[in-house]
Protein backbone atom coordinates (compact mmCIF):
# COMPACT_ATOMS: atom_id res chain seq x y z
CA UNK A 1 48.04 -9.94 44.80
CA UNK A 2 48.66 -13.13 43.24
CA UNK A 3 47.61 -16.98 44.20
CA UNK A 4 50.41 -17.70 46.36
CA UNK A 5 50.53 -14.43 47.90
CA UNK A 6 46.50 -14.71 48.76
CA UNK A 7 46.97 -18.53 49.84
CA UNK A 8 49.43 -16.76 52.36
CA UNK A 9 47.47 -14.34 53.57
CA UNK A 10 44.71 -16.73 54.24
CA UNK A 11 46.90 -18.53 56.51
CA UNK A 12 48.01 -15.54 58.45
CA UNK A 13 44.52 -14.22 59.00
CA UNK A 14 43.91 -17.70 60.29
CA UNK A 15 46.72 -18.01 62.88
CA UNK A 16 46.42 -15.38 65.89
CA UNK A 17 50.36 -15.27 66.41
CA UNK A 18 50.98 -14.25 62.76
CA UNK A 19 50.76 -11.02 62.53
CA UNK A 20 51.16 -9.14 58.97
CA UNK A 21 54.88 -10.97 57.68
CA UNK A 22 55.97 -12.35 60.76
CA UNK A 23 55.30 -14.99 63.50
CA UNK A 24 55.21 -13.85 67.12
CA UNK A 25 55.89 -16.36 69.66
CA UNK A 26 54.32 -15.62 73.16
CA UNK A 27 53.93 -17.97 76.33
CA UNK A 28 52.35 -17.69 80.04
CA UNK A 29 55.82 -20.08 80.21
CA UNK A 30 57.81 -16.67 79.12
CA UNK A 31 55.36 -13.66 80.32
CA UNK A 32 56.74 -10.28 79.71
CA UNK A 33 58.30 -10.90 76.19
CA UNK A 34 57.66 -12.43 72.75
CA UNK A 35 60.20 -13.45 69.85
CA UNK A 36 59.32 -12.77 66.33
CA UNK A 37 60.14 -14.50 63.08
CA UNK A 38 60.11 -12.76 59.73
CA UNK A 39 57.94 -14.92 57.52
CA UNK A 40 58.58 -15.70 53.58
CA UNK A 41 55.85 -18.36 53.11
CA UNK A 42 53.59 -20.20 54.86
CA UNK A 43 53.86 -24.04 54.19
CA UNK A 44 50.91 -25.78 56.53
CA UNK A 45 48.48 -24.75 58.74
CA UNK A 46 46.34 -27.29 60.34
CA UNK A 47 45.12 -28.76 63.58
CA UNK A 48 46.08 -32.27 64.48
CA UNK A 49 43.64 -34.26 66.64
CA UNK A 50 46.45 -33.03 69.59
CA UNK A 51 47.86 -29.73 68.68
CA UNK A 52 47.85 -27.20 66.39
CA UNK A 53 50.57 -27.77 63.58
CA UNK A 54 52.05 -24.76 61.54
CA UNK A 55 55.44 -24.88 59.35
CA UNK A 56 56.57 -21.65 57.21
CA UNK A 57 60.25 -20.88 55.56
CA UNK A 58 61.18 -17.87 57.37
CA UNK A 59 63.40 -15.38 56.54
CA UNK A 60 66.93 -16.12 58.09
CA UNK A 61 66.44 -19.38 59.86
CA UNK A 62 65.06 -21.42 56.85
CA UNK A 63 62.19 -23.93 57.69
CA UNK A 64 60.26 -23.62 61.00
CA UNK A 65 58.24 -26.15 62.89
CA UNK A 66 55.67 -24.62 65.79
CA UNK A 67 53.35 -26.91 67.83
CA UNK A 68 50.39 -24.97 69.93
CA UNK A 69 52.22 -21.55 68.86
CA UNK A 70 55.72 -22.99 70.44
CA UNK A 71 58.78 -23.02 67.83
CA UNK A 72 59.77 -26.97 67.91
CA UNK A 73 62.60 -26.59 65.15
CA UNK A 74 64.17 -24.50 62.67
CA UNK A 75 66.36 -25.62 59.97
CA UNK A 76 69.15 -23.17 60.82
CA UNK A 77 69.85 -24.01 65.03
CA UNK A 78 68.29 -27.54 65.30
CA UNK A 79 71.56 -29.25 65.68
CA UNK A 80 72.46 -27.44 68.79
CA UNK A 81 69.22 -29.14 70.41
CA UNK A 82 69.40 -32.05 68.68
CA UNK A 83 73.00 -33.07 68.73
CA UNK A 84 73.02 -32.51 72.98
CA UNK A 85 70.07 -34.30 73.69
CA UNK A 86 71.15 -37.93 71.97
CA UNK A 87 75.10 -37.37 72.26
CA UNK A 88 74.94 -36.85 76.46
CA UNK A 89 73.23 -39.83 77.32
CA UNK A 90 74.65 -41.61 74.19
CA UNK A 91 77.91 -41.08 74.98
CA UNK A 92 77.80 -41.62 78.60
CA UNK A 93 76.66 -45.29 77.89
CA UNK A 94 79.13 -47.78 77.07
CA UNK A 95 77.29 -49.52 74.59
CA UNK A 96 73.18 -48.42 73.90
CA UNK A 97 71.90 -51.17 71.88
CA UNK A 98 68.04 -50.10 72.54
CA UNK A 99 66.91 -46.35 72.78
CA UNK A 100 63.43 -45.27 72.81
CA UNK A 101 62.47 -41.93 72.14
CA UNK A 102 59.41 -40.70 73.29
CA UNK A 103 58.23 -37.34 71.58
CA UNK A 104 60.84 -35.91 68.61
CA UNK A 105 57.79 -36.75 65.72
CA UNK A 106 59.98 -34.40 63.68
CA UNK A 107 62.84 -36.99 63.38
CA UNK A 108 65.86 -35.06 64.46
CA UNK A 109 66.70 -37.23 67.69
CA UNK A 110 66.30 -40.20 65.53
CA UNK A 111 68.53 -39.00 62.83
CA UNK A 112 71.56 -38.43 65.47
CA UNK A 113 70.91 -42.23 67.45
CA UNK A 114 71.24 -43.37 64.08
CA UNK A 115 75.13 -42.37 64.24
CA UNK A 116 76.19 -44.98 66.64
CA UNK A 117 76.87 -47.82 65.38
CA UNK A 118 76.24 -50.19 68.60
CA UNK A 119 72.04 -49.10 68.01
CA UNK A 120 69.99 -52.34 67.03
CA UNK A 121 67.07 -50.70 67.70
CA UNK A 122 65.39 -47.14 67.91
CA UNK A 123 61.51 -47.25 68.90
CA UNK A 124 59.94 -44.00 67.94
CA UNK A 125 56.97 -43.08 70.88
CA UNK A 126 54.55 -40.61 69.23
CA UNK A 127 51.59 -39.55 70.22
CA UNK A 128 50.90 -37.17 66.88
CA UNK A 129 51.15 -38.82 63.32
CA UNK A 130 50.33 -35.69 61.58
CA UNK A 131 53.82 -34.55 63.03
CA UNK A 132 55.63 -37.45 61.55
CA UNK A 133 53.58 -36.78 57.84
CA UNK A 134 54.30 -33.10 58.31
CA UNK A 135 58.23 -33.26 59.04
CA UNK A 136 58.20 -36.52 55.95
CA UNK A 137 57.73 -33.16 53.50
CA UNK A 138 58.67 -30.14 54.89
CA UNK A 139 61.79 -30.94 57.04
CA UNK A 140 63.07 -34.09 55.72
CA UNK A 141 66.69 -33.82 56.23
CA UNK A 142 65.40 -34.41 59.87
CA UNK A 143 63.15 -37.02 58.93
CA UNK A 144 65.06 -38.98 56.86
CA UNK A 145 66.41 -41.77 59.51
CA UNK A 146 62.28 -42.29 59.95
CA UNK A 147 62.19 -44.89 57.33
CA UNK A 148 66.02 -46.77 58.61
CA UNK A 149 64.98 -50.34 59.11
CA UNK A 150 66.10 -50.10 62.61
CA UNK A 151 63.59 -47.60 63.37
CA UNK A 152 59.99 -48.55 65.07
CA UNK A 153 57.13 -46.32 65.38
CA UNK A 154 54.39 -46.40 68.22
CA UNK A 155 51.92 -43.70 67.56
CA UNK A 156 50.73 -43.62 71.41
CA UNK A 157 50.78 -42.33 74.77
CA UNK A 158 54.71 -42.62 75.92
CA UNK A 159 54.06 -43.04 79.61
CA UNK A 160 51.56 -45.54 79.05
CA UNK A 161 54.44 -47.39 76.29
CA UNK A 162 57.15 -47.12 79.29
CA UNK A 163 54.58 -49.17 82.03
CA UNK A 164 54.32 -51.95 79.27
CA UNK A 165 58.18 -52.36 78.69
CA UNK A 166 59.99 -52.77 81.85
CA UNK A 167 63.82 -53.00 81.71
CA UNK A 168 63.84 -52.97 78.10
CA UNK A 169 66.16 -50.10 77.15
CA UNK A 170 69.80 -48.80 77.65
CA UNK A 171 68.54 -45.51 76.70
CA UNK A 172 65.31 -43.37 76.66
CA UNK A 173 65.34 -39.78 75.32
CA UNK A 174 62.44 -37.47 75.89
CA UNK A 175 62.26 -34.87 73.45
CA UNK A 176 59.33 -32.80 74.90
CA UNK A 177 57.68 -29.94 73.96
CA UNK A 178 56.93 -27.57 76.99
CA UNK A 179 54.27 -28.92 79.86
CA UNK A 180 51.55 -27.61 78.45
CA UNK A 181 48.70 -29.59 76.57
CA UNK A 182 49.69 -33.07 75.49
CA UNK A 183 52.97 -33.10 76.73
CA UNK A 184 52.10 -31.79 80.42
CA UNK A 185 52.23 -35.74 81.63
CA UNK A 186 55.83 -36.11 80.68
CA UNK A 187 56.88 -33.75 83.48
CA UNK A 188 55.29 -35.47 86.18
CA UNK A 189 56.57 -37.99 88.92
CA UNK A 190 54.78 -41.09 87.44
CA UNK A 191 55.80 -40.69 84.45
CA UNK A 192 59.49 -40.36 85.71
CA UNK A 193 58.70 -43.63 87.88
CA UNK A 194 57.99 -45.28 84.84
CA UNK A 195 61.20 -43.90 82.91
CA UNK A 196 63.55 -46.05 85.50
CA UNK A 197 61.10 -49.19 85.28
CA UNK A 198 61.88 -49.36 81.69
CA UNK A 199 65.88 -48.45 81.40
CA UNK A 200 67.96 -51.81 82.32
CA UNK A 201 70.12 -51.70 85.10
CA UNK A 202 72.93 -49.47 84.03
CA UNK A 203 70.42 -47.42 81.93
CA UNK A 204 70.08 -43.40 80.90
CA UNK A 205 67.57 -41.27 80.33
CA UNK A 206 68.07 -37.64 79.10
CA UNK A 207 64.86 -35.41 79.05
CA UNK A 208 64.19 -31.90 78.07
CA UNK A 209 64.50 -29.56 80.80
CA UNK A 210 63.59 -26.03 80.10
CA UNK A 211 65.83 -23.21 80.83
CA UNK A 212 67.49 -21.81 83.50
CA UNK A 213 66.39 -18.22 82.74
CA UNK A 214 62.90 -18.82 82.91
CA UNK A 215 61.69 -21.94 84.59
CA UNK A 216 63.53 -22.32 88.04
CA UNK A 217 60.47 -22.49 89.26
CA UNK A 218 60.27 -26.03 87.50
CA UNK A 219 63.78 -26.92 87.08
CA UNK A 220 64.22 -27.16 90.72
CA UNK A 221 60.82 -29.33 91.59
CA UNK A 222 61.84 -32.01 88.01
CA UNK A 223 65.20 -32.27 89.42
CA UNK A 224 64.42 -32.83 92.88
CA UNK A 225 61.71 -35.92 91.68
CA UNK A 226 64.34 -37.05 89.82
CA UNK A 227 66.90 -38.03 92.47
CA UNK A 228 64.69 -39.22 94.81
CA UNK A 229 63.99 -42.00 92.01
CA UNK A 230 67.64 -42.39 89.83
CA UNK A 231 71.03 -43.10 91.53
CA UNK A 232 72.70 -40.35 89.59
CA UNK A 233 71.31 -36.93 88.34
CA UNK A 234 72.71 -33.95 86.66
CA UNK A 235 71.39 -30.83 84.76
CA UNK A 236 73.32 -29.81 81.42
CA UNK A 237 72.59 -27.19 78.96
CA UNK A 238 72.73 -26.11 74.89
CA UNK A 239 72.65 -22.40 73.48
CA UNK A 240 70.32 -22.30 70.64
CA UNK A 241 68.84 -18.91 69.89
CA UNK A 242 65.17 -19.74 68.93
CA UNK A 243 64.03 -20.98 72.31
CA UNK A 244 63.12 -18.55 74.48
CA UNK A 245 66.23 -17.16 77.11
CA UNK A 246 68.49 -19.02 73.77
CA UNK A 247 69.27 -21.76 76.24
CA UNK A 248 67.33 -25.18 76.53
CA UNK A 249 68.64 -27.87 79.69
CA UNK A 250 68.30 -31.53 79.69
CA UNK A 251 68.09 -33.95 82.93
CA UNK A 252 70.37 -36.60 82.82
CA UNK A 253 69.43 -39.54 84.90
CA UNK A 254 71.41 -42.92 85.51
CA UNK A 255 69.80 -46.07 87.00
CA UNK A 256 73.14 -46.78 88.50
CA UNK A 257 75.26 -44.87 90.30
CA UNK A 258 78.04 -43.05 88.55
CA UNK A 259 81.08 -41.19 90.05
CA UNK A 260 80.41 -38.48 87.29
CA UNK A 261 78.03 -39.01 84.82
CA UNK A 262 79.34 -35.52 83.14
CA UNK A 263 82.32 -37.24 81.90
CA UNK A 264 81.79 -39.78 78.40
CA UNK A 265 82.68 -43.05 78.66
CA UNK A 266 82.84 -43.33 74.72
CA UNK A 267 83.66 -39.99 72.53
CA UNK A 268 83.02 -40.24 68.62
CA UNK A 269 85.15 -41.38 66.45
CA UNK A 270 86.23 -39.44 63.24
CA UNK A 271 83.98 -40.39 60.76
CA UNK A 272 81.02 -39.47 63.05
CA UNK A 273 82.50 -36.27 64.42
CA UNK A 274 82.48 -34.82 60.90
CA UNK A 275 78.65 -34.95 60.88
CA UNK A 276 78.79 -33.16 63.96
CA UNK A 277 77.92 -29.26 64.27
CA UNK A 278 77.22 -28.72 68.12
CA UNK A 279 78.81 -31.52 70.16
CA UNK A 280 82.27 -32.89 70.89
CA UNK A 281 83.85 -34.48 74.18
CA UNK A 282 84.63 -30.64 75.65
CA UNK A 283 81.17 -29.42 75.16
CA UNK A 284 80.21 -32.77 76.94
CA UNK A 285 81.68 -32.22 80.35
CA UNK A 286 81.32 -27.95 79.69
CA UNK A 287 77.71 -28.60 79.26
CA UNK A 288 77.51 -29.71 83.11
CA UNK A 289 79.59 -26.26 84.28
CA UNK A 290 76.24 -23.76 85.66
CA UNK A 291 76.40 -20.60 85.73
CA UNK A 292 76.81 -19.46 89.95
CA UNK A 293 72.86 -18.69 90.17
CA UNK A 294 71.54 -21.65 88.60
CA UNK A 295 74.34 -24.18 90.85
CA UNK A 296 73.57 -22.35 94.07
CA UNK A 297 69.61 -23.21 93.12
CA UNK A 298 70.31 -26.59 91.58
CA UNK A 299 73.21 -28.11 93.52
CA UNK A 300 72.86 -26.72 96.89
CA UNK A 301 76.52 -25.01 95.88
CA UNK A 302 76.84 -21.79 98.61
């Protein structure tokens, strides 16, 4: 066995959900089943002061990002998750000057707020550095918009960054990772409280909002929260086939009220659509059309 090969090795007899050549990702959030990654190298294995960081080039889905066992990104699908997270709120606001995005260390929301050309400002809310130093050199075609002059970074607490910055934004994007460890705060009421303090009036916020296969049980109680504080709520979805179910939702909250919030009130214009992989004004309003179980549990449809 040679250097690299025994480097590996050390890695995967260090990491309890590699297993021989491949990475097997399980959950209490998923019980029941696992996925599995075929593994060509591992790239970093460490533990942050938050989480536990590990990247490795896998076999068909090219770089891989997992946080506390979890996959975050993979070079191959991240534009389906990336691209429908900024682009539905983005899109639905008529001009977002200011966006903060609280979570996404790995730089892939950045990189797509980047592509409107009304954005002054992008403030980066992260609680992990490591994150932001890993994704610099292993995934920087996500990273890249990191260092864009229009780009702040706050390594701290995002709730506690909201309560400090009241009406401040047209925008705010929560890329979360799944509540669990340092990220459990960012599905809770206050910190949704504090998401409408900081939007201005005719504000958006989009958040991650797990998927409709297997968290009802916390779809149902986020959304509820949610429209007992924001004039307008809706629940949209993107297929990407890494998460687990190979669907991932997003809450989409306006400060104001809107007739239909699942309709853009901007749609890219050519230039920017060729950058696109995911998106476009269809997907937009299709993204909002449930599947009959999940609108008969999250729209009171009978």
């Amino acid at each position: 066995m040679d250097s690299d090969s025994s480097n590996q090795q050390l890695h995967l007899n260090h990491h309890e959900q590699l297993n021989t050549n491949w990475f097997i990702e399980r959950s209490v959030l998923w019980p029941g089943q696992a996925q599995s990654l075929q593994i060509e190298q591992v790239l970093f294995s460490e533990k942050s002061d938050f989480q536990d960081i590990l990247v490795f080039k896998s076999k068909t889905y090219g770089t891989v990002l997992v946080l506390d066992g979890v996959i975050q990104v993979t070079e191959r699908d991240e534009f389906a998750y990336q691209e429908m997270i900024v682009h539905l709120p983005m899109f639905s606001h008529h001009c977002p000057e200011r966006v903060l995005v609280i979570g996404g260390g790995d730089g892939g929301v950045i990189r797509e707020v980047l592509k409107h050309d009304c954005v002054r400002e992008i403030v980066l809310c992260e609680i992990d550095s490591m994150v932001v130093d890993v994704c610099k050199t292993y995934l920087p075609q996500l990273a890249a918009g990191l260092e864009d002059p229009r780009v702040k970074i706050e390594y701290r607490d995002g709730a506690e960054y909201l309560r400090q910055h009241p009406q401040s934004f047209d925008v705010i994007i929560t890329d979360s990772s799944d509540p669990v460890g340092p990220a459990d705060v960012l599905f809770q009421r206050p910190f949704y409280e504090s998401l409408y303090t900081a939007l201005k009036p005719e504000g958006i916020c989009c958040c991650q909002a797990e998927s409709i296969w297997l968290h009802m049980d916390l779809i149902r109680p986020l959304l509820d929260t949610c429209r007992k504080i924001f004039a307008t709520v809706s629940y949209a979805y993107t297929m990407i086939p890494t998460y687990p179910g190979g669907q991932i939702g997003f809450a989409i909250c306006s400060k104001s009220a809107r007739e239909d919030i699942r309709k853009p009130l901007r749609k890219p214009d050519t230039t920017l659509l060729q950058t696109l992989k995911y998106y476009c004004p269809e997907i937009h309003q299709a993204a909002f059309v449930l599947p009959l179980f999940a609108k008969r549990e999250l729209e009171d449809y009978s």
